[in-house]
ModelCIF file with pLDDT and N, C-alpha, C, O atoms, coordinates in Angstrom:
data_MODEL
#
_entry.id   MODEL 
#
_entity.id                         1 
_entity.type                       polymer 
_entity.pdbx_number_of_molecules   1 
#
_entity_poly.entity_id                      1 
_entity_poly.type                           'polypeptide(L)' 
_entity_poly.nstd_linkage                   no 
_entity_poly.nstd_monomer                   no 
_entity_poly.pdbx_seq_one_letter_code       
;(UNK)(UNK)(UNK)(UNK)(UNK)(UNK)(UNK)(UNK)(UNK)(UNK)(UNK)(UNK)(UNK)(UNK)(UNK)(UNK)
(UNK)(UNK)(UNK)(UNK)(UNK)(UNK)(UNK)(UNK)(UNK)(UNK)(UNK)(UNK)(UNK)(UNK)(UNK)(UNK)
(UNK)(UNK)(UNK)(UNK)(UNK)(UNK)(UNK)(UNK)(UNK)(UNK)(UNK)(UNK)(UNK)(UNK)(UNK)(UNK)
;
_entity_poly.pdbx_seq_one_letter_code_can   XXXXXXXXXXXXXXXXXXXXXXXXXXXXXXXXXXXXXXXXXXXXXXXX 
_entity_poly.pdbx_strand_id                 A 
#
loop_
_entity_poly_seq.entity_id 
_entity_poly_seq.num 
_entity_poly_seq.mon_id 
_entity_poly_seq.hetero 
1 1  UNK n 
1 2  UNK n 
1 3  UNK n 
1 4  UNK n 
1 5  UNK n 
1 6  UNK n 
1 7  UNK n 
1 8  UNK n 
1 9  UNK n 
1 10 UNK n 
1 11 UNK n 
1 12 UNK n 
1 13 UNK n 
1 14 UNK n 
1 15 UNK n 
1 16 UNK n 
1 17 UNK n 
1 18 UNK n 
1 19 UNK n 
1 20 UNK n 
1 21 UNK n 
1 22 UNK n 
1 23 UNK n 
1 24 UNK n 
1 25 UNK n 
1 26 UNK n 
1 27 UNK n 
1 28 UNK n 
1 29 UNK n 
1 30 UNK n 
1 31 UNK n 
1 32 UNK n 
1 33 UNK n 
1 34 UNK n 
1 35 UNK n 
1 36 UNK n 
1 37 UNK n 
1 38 UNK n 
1 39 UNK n 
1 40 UNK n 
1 41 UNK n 
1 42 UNK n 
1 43 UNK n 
1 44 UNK n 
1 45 UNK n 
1 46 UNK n 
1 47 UNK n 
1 48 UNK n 
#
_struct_asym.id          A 
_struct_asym.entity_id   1 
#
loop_
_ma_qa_metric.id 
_ma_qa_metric.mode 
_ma_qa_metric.name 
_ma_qa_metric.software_group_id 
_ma_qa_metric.type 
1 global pLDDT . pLDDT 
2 local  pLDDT . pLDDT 
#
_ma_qa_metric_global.metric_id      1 
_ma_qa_metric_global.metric_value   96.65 
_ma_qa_metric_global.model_id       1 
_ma_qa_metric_global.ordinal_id     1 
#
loop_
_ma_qa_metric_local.label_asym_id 
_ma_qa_metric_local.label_comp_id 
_ma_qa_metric_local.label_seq_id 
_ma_qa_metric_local.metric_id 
_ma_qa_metric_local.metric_value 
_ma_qa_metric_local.model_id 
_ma_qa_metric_local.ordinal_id 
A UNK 1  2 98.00 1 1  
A UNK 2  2 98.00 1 2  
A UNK 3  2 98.00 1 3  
A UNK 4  2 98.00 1 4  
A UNK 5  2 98.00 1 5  
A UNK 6  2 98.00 1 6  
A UNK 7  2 98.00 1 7  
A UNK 8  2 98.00 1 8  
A UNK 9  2 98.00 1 9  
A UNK 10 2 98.00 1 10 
A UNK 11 2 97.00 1 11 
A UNK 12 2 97.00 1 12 
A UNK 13 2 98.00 1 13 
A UNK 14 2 98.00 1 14 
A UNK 15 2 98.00 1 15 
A UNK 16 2 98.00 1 16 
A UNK 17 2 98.00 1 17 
A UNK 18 2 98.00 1 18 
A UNK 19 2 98.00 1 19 
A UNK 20 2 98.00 1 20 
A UNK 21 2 97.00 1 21 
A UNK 22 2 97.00 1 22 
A UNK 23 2 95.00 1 23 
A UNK 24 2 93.00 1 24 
A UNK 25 2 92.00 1 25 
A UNK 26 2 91.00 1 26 
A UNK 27 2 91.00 1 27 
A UNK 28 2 94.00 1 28 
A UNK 29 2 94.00 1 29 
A UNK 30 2 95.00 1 30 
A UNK 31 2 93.00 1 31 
A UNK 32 2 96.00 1 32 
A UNK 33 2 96.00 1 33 
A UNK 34 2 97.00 1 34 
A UNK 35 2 97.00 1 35 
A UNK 36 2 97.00 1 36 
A UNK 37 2 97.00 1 37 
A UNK 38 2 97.00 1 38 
A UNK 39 2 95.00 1 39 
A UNK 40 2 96.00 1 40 
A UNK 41 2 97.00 1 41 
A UNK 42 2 97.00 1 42 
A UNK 43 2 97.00 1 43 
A UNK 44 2 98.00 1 44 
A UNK 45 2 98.00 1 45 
A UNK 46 2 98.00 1 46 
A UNK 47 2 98.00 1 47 
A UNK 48 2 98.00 1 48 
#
loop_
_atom_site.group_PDB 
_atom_site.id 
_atom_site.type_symbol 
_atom_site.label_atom_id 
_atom_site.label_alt_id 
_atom_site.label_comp_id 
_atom_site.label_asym_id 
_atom_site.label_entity_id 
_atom_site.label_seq_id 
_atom_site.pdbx_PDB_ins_code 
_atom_site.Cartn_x 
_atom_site.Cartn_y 
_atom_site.Cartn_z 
_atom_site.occupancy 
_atom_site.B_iso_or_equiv 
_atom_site.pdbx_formal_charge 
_atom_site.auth_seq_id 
_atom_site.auth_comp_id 
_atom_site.auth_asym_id 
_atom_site.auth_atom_id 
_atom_site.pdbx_PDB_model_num 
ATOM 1   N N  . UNK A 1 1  ? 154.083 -16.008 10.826 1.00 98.00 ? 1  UNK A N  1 
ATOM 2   C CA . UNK A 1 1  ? 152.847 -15.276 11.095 1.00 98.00 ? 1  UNK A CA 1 
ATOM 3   C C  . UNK A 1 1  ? 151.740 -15.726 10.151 1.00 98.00 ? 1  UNK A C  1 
ATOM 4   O O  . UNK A 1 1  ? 152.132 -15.950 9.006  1.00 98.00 ? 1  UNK A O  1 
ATOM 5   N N  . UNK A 1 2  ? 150.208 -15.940 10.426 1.00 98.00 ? 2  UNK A N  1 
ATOM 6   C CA . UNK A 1 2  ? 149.234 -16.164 9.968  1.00 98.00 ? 2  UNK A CA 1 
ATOM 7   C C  . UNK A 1 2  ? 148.626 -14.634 10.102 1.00 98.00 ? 2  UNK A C  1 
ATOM 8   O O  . UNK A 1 2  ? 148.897 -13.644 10.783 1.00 98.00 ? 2  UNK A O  1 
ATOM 9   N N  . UNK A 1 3  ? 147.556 -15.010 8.978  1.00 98.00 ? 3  UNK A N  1 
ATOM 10  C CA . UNK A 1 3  ? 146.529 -13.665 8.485  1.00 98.00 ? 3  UNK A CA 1 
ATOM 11  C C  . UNK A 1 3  ? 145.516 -14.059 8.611  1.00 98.00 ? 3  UNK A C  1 
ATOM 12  O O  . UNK A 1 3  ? 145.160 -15.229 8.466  1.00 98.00 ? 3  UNK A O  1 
ATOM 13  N N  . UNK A 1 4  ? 144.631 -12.794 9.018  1.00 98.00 ? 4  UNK A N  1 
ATOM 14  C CA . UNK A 1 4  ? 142.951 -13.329 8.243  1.00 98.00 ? 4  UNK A CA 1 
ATOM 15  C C  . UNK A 1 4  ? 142.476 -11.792 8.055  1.00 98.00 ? 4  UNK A C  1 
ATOM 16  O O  . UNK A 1 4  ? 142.224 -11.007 8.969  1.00 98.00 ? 4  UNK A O  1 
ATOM 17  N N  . UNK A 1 5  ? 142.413 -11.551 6.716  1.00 98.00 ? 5  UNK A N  1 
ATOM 18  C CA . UNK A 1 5  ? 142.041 -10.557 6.451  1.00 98.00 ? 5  UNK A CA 1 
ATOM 19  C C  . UNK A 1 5  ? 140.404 -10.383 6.106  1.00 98.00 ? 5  UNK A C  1 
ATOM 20  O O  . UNK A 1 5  ? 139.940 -11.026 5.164  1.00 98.00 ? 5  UNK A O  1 
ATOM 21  N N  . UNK A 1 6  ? 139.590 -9.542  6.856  1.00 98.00 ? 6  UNK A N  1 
ATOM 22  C CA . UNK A 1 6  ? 138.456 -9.891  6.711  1.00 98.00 ? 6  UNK A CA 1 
ATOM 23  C C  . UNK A 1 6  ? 137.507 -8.568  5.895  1.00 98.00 ? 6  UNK A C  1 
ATOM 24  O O  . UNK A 1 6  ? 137.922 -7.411  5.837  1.00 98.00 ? 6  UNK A O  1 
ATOM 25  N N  . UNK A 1 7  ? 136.828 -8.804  5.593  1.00 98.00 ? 7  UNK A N  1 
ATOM 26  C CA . UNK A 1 7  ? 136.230 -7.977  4.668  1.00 98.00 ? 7  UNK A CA 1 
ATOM 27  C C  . UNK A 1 7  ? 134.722 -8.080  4.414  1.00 98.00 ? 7  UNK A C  1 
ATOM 28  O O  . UNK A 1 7  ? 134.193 -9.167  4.647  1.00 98.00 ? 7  UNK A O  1 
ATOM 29  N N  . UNK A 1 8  ? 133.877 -6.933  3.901  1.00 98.00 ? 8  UNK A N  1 
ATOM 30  C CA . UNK A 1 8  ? 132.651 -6.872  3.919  1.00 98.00 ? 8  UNK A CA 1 
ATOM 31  C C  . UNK A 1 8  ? 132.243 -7.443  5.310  1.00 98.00 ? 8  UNK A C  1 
ATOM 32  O O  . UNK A 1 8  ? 131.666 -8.529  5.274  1.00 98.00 ? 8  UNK A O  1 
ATOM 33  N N  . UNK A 1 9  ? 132.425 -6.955  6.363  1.00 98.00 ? 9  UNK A N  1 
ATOM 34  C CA . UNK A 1 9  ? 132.267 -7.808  7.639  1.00 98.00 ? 9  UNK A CA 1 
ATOM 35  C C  . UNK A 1 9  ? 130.811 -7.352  7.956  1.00 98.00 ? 9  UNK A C  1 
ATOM 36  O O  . UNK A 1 9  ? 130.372 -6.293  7.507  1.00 98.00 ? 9  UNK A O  1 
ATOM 37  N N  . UNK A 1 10 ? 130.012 -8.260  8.814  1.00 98.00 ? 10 UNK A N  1 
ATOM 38  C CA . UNK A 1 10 ? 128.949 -8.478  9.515  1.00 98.00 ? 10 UNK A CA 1 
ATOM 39  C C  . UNK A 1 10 ? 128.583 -8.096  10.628 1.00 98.00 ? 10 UNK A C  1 
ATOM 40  O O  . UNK A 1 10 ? 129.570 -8.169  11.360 1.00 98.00 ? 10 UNK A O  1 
ATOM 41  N N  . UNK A 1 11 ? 127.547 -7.653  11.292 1.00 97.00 ? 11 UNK A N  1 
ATOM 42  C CA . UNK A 1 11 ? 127.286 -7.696  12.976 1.00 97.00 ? 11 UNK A CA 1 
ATOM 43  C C  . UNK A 1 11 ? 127.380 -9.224  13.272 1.00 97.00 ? 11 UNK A C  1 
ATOM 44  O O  . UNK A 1 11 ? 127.863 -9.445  14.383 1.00 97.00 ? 11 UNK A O  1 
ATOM 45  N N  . UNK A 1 12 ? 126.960 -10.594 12.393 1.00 97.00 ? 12 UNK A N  1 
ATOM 46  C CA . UNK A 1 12 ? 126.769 -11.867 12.675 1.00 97.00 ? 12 UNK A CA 1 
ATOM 47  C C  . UNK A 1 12 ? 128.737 -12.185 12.936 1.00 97.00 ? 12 UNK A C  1 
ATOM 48  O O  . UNK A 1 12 ? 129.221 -13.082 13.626 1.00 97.00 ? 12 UNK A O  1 
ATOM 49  N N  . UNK A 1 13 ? 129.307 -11.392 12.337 1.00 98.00 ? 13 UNK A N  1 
ATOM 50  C CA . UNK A 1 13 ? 130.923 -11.601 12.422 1.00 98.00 ? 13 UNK A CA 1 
ATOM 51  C C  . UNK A 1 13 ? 131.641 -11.541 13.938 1.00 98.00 ? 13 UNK A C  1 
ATOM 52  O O  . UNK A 1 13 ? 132.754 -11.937 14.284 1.00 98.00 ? 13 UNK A O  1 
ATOM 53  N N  . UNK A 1 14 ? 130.565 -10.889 14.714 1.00 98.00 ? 14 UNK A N  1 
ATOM 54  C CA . UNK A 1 14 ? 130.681 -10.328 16.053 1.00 98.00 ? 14 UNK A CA 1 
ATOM 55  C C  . UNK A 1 14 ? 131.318 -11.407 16.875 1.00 98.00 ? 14 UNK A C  1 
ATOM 56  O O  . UNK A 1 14 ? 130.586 -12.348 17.183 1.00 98.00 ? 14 UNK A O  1 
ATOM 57  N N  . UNK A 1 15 ? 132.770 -11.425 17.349 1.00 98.00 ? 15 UNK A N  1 
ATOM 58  C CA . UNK A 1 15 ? 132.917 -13.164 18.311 1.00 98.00 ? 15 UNK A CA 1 
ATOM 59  C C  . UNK A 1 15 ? 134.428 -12.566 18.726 1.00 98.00 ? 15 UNK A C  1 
ATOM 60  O O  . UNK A 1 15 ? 135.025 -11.569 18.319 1.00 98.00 ? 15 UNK A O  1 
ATOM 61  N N  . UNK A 1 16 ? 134.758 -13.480 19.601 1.00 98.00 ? 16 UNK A N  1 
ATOM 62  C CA . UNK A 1 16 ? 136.439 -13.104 19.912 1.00 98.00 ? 16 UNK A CA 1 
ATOM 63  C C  . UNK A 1 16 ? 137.395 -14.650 19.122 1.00 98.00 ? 16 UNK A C  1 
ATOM 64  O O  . UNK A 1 16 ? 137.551 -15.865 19.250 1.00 98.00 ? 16 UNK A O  1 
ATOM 65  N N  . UNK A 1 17 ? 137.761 -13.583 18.374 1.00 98.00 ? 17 UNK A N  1 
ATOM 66  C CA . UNK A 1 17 ? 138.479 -14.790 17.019 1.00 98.00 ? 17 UNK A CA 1 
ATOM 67  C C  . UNK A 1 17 ? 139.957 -15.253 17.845 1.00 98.00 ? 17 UNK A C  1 
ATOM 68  O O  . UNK A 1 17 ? 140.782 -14.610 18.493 1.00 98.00 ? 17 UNK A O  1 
ATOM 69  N N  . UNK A 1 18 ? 139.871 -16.218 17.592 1.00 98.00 ? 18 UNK A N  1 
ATOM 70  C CA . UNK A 1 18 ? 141.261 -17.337 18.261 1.00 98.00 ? 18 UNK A CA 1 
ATOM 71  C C  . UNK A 1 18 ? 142.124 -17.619 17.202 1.00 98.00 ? 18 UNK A C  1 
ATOM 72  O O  . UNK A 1 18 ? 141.570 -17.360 16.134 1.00 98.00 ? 18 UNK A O  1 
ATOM 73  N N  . UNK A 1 19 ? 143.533 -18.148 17.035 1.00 98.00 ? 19 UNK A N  1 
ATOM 74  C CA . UNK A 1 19 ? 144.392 -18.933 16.084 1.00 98.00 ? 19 UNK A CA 1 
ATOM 75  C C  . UNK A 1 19 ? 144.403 -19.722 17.028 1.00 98.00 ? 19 UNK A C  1 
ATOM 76  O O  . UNK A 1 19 ? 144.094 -19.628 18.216 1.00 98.00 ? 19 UNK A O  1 
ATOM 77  N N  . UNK A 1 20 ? 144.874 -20.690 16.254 1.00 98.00 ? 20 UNK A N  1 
ATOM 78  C CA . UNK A 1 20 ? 145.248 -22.434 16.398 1.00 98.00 ? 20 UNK A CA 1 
ATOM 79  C C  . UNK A 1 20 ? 146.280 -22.943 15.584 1.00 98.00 ? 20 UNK A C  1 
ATOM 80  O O  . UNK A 1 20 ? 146.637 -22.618 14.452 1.00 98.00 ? 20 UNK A O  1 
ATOM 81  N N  . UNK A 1 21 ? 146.788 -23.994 16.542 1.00 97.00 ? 21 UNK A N  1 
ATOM 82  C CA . UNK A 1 21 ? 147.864 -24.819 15.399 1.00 97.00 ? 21 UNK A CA 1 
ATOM 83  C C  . UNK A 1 21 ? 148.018 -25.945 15.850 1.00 97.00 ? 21 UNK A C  1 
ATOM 84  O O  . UNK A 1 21 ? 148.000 -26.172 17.060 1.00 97.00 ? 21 UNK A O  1 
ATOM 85  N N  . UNK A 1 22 ? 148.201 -26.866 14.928 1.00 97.00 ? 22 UNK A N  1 
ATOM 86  C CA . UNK A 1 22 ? 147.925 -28.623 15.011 1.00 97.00 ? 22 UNK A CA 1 
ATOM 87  C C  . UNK A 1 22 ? 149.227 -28.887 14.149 1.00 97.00 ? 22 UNK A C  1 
ATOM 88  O O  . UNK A 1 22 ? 149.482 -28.538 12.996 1.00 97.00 ? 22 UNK A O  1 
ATOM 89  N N  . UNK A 1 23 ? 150.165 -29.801 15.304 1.00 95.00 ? 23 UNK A N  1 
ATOM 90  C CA . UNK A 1 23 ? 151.222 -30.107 14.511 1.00 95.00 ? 23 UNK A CA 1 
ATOM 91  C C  . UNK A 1 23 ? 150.855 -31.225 13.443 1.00 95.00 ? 23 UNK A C  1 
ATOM 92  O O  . UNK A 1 23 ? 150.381 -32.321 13.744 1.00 95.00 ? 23 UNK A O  1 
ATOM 93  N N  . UNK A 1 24 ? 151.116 -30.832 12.265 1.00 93.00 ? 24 UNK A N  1 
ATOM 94  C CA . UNK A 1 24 ? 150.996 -32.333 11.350 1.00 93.00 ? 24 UNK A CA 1 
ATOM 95  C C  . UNK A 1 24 ? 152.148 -32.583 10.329 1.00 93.00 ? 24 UNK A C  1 
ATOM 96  O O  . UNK A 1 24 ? 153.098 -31.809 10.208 1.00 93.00 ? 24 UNK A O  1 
ATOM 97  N N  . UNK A 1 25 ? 152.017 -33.513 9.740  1.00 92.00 ? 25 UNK A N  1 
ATOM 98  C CA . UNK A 1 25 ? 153.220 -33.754 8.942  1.00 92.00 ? 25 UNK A CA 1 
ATOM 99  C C  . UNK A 1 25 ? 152.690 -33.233 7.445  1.00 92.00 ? 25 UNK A C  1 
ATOM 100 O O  . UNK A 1 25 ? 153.362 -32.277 7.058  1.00 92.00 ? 25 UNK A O  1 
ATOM 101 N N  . UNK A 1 26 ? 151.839 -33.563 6.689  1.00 91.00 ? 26 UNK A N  1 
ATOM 102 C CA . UNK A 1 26 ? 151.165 -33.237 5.746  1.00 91.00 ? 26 UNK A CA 1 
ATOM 103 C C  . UNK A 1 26 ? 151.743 -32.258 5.412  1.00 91.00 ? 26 UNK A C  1 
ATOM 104 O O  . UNK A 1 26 ? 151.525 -31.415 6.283  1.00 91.00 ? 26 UNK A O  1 
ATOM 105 N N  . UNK A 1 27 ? 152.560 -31.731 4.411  1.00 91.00 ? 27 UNK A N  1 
ATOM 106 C CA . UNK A 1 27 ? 152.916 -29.797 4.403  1.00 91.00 ? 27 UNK A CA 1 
ATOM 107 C C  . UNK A 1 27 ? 151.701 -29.336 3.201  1.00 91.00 ? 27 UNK A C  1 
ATOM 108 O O  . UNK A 1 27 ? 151.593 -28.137 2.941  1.00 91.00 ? 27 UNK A O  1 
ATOM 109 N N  . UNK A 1 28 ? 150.908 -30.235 2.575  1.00 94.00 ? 28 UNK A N  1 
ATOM 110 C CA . UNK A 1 28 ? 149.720 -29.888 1.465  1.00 94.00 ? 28 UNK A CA 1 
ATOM 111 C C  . UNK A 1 28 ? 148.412 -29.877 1.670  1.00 94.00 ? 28 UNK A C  1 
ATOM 112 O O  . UNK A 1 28 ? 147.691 -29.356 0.819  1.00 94.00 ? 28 UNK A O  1 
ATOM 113 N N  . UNK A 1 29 ? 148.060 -30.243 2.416  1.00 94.00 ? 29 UNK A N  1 
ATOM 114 C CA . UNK A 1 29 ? 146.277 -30.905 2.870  1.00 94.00 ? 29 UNK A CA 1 
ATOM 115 C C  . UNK A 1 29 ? 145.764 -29.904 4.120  1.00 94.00 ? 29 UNK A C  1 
ATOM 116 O O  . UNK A 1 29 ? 146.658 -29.264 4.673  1.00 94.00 ? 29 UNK A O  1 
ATOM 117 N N  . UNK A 1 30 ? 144.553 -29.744 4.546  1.00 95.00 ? 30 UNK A N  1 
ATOM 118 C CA . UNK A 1 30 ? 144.216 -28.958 5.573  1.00 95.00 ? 30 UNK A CA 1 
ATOM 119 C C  . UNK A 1 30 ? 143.402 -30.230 5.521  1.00 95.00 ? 30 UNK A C  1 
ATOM 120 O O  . UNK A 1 30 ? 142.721 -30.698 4.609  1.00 95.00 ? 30 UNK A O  1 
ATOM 121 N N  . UNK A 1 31 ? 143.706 -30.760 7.006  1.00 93.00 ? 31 UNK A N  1 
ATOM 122 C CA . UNK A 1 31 ? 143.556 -32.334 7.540  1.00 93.00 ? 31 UNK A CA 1 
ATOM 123 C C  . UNK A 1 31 ? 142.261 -32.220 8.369  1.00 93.00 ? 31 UNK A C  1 
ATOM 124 O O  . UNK A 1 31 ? 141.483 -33.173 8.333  1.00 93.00 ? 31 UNK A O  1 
ATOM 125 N N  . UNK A 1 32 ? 141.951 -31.095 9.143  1.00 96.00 ? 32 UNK A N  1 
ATOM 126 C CA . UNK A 1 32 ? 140.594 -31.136 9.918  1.00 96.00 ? 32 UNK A CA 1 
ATOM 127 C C  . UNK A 1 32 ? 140.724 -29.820 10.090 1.00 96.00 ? 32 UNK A C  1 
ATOM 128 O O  . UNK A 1 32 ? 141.751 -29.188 9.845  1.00 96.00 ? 32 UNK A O  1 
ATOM 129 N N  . UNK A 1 33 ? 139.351 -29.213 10.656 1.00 96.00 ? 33 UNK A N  1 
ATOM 130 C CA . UNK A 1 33 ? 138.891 -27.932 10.673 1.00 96.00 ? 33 UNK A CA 1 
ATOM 131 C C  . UNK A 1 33 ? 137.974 -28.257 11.983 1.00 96.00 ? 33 UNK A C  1 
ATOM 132 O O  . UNK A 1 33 ? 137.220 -27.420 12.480 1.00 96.00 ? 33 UNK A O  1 
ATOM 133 N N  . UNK A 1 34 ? 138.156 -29.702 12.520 1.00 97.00 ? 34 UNK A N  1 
ATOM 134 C CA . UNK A 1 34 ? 137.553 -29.458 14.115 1.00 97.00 ? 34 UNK A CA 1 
ATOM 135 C C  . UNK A 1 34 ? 138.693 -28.419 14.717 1.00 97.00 ? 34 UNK A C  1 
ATOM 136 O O  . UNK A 1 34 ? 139.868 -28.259 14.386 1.00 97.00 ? 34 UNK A O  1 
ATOM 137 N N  . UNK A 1 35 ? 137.814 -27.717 15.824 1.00 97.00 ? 35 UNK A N  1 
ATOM 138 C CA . UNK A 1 35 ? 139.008 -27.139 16.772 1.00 97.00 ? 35 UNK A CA 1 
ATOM 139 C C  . UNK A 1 35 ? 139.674 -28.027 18.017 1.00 97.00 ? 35 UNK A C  1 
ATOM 140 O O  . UNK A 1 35 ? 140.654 -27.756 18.711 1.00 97.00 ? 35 UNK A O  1 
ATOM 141 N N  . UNK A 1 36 ? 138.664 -29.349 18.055 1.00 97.00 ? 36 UNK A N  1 
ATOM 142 C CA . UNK A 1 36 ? 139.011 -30.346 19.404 1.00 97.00 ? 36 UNK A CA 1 
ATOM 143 C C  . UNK A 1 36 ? 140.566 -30.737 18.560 1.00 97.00 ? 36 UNK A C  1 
ATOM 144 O O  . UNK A 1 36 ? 141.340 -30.633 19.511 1.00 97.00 ? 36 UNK A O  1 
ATOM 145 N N  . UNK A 1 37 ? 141.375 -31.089 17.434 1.00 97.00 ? 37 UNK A N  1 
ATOM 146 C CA . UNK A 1 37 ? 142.031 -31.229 16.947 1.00 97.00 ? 37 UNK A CA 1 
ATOM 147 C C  . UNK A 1 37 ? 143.080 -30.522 16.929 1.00 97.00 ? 37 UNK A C  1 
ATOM 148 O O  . UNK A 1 37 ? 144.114 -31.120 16.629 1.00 97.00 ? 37 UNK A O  1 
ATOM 149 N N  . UNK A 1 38 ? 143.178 -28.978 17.248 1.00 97.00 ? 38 UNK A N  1 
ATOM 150 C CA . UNK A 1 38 ? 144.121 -27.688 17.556 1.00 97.00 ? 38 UNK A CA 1 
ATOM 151 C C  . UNK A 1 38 ? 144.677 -27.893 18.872 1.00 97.00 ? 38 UNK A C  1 
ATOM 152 O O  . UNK A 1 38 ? 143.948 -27.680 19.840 1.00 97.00 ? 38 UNK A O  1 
ATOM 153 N N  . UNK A 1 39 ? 145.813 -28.259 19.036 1.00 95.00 ? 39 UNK A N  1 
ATOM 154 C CA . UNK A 1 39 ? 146.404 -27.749 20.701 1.00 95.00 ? 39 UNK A CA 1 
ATOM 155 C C  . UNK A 1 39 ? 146.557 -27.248 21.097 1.00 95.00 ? 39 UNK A C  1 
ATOM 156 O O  . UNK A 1 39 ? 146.516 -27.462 22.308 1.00 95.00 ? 39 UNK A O  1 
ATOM 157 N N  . UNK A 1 40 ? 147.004 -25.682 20.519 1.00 96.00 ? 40 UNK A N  1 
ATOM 158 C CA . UNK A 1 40 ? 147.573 -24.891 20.698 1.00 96.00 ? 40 UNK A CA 1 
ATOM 159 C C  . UNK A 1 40 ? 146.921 -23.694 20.133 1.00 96.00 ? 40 UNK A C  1 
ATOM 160 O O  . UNK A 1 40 ? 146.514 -23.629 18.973 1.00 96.00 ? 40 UNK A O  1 
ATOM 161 N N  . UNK A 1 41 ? 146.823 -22.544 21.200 1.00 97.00 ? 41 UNK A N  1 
ATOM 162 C CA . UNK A 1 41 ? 146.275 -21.863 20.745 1.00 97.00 ? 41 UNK A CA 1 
ATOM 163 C C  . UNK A 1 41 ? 146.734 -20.099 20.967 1.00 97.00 ? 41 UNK A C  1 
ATOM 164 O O  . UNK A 1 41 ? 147.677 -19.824 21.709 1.00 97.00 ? 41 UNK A O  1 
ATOM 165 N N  . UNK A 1 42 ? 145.804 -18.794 20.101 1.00 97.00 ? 42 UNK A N  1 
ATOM 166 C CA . UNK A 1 42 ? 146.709 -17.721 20.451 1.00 97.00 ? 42 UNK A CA 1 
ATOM 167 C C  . UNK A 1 42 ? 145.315 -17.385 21.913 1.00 97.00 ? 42 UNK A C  1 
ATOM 168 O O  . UNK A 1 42 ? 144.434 -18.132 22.339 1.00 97.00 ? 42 UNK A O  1 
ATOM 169 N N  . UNK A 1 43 ? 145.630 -16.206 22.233 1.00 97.00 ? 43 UNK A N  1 
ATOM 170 C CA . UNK A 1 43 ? 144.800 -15.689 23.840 1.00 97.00 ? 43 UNK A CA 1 
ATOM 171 C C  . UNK A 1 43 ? 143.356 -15.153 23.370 1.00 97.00 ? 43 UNK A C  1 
ATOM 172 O O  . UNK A 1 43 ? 142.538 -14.900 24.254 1.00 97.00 ? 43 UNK A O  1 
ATOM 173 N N  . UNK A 1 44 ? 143.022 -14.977 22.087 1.00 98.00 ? 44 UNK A N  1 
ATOM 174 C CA . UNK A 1 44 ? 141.749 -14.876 21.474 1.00 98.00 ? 44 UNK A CA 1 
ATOM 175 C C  . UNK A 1 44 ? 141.950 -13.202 21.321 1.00 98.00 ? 44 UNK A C  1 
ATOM 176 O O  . UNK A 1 44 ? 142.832 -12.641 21.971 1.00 98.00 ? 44 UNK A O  1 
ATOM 177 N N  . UNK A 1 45 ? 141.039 -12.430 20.387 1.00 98.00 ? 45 UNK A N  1 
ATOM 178 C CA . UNK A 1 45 ? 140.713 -11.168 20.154 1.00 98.00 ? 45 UNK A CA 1 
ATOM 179 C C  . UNK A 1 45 ? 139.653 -10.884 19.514 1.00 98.00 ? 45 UNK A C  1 
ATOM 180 O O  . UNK A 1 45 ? 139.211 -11.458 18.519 1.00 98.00 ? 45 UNK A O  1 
ATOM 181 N N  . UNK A 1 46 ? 139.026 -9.577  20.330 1.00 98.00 ? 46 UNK A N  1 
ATOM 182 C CA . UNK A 1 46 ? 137.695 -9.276  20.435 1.00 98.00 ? 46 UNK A CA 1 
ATOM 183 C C  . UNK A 1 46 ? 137.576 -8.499  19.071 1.00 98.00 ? 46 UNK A C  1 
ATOM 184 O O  . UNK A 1 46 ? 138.022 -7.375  18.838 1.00 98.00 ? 46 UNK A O  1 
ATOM 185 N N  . UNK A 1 47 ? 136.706 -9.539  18.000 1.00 98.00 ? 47 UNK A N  1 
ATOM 186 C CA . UNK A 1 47 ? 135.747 -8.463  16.598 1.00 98.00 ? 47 UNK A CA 1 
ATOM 187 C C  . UNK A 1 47 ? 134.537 -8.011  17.283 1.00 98.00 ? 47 UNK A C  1 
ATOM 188 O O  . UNK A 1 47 ? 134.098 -8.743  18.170 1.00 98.00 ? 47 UNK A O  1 
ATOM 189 N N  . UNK A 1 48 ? 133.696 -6.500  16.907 1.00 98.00 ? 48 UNK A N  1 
ATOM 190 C CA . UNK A 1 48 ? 132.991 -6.224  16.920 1.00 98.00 ? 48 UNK A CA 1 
ATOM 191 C C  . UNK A 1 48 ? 132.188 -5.552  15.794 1.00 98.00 ? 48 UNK A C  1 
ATOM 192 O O  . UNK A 1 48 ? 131.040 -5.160  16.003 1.00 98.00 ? 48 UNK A O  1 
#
């Protein structure tokens, strides 16, 4: 399981937040932060 615990939140925070996961080998580095790069993804959920 992944987290994102969010805090002091915004009206600009307002979006339907997605997870992603990109198989890589790397187990140390966060390799890209494009999302064209993610294959896989969760069904999205609505912040307001």
């Amino acid at each position: 399981t992944m987290y994102l615990q969010m805090n002091s939140l915004k009206p600009a925070d307002t979006a339907v937040y997605y997870c992603a996961a990109r198989l890589v080998i790397s187990t140390r580095v966060v390799q890209t932060t494009d999302p064209a790069d993610f294959g896989s993804w969760g069904q999205g959920t609505q912040v307001t």
